[in-house]
Protein backbone atom coordinates (compact mmCIF):
# COMPACT_ATOMS: atom_id res chain seq x y z
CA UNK A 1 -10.01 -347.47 14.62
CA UNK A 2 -12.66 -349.73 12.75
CA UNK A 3 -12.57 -352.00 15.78
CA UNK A 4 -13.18 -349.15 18.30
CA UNK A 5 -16.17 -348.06 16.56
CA UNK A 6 -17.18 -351.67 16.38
CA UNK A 7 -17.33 -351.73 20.22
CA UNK A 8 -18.80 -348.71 20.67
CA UNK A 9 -21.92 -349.28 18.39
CA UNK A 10 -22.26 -353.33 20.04
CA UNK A 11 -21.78 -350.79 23.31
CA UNK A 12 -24.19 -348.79 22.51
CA UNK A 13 -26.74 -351.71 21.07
CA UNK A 14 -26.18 -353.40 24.50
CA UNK A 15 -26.92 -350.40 26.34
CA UNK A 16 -30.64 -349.56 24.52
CA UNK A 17 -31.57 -353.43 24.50
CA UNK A 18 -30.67 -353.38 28.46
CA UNK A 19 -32.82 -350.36 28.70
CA UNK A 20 -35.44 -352.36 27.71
CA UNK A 21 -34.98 -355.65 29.77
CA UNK A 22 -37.46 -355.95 32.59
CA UNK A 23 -36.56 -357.83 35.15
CA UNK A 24 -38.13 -361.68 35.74
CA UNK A 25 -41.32 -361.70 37.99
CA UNK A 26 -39.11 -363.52 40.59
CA UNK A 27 -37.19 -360.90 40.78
CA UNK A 28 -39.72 -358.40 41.90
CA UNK A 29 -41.17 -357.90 44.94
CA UNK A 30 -44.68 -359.18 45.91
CA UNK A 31 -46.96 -356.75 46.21
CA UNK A 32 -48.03 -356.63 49.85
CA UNK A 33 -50.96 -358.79 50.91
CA UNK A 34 -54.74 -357.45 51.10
CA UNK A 35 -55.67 -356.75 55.04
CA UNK A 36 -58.53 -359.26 55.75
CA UNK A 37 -61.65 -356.66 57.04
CA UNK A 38 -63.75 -358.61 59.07
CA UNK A 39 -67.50 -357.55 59.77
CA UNK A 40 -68.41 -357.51 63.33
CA UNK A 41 -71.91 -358.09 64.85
CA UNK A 42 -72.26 -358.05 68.18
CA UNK A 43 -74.08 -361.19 69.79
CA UNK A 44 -76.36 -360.71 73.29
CA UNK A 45 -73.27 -362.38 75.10
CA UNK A 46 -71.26 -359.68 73.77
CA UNK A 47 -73.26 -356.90 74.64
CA UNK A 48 -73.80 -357.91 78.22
CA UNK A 49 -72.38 -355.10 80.20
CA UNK A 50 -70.61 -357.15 82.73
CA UNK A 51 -68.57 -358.48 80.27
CA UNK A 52 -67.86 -355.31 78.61
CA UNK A 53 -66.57 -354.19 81.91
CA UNK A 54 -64.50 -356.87 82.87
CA UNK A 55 -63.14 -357.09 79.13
CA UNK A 56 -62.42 -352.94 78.62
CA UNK A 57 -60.50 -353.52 82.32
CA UNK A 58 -58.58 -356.72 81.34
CA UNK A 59 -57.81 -356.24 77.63
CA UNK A 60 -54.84 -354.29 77.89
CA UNK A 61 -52.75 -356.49 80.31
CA UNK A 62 -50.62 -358.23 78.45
CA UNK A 63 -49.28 -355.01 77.21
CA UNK A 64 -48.76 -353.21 80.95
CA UNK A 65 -45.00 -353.60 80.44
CA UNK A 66 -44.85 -351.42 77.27
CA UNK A 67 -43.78 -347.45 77.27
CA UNK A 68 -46.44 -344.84 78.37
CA UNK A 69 -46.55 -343.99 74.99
CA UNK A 70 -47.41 -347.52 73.29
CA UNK A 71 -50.00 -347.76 76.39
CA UNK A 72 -51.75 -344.60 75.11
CA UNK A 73 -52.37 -345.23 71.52
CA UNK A 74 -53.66 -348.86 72.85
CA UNK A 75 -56.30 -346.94 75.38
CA UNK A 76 -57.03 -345.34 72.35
CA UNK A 77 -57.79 -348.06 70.25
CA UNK A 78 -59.44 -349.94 72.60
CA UNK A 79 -61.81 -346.93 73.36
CA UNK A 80 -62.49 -346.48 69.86
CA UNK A 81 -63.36 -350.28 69.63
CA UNK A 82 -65.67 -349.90 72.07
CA UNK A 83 -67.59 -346.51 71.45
CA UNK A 84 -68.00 -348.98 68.23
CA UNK A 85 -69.50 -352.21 70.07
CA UNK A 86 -71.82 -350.17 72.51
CA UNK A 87 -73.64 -348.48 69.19
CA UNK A 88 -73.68 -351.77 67.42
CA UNK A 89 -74.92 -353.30 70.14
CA UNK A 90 -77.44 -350.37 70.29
CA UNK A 91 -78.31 -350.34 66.58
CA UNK A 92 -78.99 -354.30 66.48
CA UNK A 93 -81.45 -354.01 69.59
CA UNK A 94 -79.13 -355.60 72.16
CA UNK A 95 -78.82 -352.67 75.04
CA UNK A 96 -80.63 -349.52 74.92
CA UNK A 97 -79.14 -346.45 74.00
CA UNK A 98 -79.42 -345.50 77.76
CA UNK A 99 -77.46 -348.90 79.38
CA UNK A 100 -74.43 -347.95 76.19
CA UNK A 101 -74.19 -343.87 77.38
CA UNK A 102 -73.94 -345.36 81.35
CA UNK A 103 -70.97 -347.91 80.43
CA UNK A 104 -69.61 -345.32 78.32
CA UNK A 105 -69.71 -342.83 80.88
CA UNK A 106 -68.73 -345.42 83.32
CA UNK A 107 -65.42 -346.29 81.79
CA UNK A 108 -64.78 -342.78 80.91
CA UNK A 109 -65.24 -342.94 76.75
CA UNK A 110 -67.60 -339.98 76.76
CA UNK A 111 -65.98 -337.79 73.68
CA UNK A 112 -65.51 -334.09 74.47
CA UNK A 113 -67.89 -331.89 73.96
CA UNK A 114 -68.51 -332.32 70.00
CA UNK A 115 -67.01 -335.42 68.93
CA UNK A 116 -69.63 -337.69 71.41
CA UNK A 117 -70.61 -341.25 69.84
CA UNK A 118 -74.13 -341.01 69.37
CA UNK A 119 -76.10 -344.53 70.56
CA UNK A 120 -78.98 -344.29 68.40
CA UNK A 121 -80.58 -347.67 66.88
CA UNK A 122 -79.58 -347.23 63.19
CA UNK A 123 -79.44 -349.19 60.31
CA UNK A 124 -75.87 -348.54 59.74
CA UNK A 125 -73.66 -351.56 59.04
CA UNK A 126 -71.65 -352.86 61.66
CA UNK A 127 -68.11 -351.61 62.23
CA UNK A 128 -65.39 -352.95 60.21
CA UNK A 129 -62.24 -354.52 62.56
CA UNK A 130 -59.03 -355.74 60.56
């Protein structure tokens, strides 16, 4: 009998220090790494509008093979991305807020009604691109 209770109180002295044992740092997972933001100022060669035509055509390419589905969220990214280059490109000087509404209009990323992109020269800080 004296044993039994021996092994349940080593039992139970076991149990409360393992309740209390963390495991080593090797055995944890890494945290996940920090996304690397990247500011992004538009050049003169980048807001050329030739090139933004040729680049809003060409961009998605490499992806023509992909559902209708995976297309669509890429148009939408890549519209985004460029409602975001024209008014950089406005804000730093580099096209005038009239040349940005006729490429946006021109490759169909006019916003409806209520949500449009405004192209005025501001002194907001460029767009932020992961």
């Amino acid at each position: 009998m004296r044993s039994a209770s021996l092994i349940v109180g080593v039992g139970l002295a076991l149990g409360v220090l393992g309740a209390e044992v963390k495991p080593l740092p090797a055995q944890q997972d890494p945290p996940p790494p920090e996304p690397r933001l990247k500011h992004y100022n538009p050049d003169e060669t980048t807001c050329q509008g030739d090139l933004i035509r040729s680049s809003y055509a060409k961009n998605l390419l490499p992806w023509a093979e992909q559902p209708a589905a995976v297309l669509e969220s890429l148009r939408q990214v890549q519209a985004e991305m460029t409602r975001a280059t024209l008014a950089s490109c406005v804000s730093q000087k580099l096209m005038t807020p009239a040349q940005a509404t006729a490429l946006q209009k021109e490759l169909g990323l006019i916003e409806p009604p209520g949500g449009e992109t405004l192209l005025q020269p501001s002194s907001a800080a460029a767009p932020i691109r992961p």
